[in-house]
Protein backbone atom coordinates (compact mmCIF):
# COMPACT_ATOMS: atom_id res chain seq x y z
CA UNK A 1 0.00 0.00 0.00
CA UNK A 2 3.08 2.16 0.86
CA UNK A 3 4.37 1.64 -2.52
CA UNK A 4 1.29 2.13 -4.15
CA UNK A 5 1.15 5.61 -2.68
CA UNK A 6 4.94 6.53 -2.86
CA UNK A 7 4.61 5.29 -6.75
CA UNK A 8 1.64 7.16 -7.49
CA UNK A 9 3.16 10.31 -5.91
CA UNK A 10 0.25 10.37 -3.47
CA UNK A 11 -2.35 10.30 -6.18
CA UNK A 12 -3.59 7.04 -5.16
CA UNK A 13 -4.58 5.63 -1.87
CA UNK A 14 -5.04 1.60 -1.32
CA UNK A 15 -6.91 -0.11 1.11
CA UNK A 16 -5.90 -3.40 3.12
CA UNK A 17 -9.54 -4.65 1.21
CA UNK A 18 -8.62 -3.41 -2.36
CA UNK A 19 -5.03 -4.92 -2.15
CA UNK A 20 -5.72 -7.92 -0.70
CA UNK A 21 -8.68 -8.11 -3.09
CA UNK A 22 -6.25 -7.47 -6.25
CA UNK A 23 -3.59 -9.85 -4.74
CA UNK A 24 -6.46 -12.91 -4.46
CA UNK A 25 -7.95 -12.05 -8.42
CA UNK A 26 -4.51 -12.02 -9.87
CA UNK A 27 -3.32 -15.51 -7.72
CA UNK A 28 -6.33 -16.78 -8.80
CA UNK A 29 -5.92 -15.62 -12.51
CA UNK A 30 -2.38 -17.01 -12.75
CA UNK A 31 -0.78 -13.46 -13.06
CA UNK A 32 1.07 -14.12 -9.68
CA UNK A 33 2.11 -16.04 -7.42
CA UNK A 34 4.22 -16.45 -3.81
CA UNK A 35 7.76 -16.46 -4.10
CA UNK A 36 9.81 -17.82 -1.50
CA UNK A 37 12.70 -15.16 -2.44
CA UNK A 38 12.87 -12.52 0.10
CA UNK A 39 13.82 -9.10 -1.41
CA UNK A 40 14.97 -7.74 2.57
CA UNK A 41 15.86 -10.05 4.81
CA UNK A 42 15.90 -7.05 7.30
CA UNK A 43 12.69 -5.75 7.55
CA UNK A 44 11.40 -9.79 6.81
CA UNK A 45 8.72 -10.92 9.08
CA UNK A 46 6.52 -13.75 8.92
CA UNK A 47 3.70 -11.61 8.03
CA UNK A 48 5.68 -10.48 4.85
CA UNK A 49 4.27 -12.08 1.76
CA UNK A 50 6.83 -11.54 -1.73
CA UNK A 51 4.83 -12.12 -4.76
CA UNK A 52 6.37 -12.97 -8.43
CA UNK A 53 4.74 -12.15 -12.05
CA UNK A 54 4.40 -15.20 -13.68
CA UNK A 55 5.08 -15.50 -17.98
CA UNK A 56 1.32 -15.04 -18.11
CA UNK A 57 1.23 -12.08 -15.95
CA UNK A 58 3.97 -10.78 -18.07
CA UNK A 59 2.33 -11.48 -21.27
CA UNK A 60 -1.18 -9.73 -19.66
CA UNK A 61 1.18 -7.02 -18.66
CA UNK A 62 2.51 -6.29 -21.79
CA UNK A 63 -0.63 -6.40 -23.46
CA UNK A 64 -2.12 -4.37 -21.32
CA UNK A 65 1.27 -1.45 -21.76
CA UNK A 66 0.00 -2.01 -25.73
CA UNK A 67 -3.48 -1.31 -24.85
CA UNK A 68 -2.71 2.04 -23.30
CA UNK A 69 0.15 2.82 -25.94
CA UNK A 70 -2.31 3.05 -28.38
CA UNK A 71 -4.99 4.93 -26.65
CA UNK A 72 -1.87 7.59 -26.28
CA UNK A 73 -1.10 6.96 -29.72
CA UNK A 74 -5.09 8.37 -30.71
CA UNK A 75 -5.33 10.48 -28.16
CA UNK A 76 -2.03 12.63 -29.42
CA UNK A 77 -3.02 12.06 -33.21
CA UNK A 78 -6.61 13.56 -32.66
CA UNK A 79 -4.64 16.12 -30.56
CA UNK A 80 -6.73 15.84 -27.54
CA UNK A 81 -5.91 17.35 -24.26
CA UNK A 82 -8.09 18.04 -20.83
CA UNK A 83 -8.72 21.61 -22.37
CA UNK A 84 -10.21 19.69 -25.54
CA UNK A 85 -13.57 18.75 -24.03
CA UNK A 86 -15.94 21.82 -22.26
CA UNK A 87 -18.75 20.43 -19.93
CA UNK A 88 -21.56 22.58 -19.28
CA UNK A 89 -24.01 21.35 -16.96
CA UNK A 90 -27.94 22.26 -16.69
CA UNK A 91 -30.43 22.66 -14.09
């Protein structure tokens, strides 16, 4: 959750529930699983779980990295930008 945050800049804040929930759908998907490496054997306790991408993970990964390459790729080719779209909202 602390990395989530740190990587996000603050942007985004995650739960024990959505983490745990993400963890279990991915495990369950084949996109994970436990690894029995242990990245820091100093802050290691038995609560610590280490998790690896498996080469279906990676493949969903990089699929996925496509996916939003080429929403990019439209986006900058139609030259859209937050300014591009005006909302106006009625009572």
């Amino acid at each position: 959750m602390k990395q989530v945050e740190s990587d996000s800049q603050g942007k985004v804040n995650m739960g024990p529930g959505t983490l745990y929930g993400s963890l279990g759908r991915m495990i369950e998907t084949g996109l994970i699983r436990e690894s029995d490496k242990k990245i820091d054997p100093e802050m290691d306790d038995k609560r610590r779980v280490y998790y690896k991408i498996t080469g279906l993970g990676q493949k969903a990964l990089a699929a996925e990295l496509e996916r939003y390459r080429e929403v990019v790729a439209v986006a900058k080719q139609k030259r859209l930008s937050p300014n591009t779209f005006m909302y106006s909202y009625g009572i």
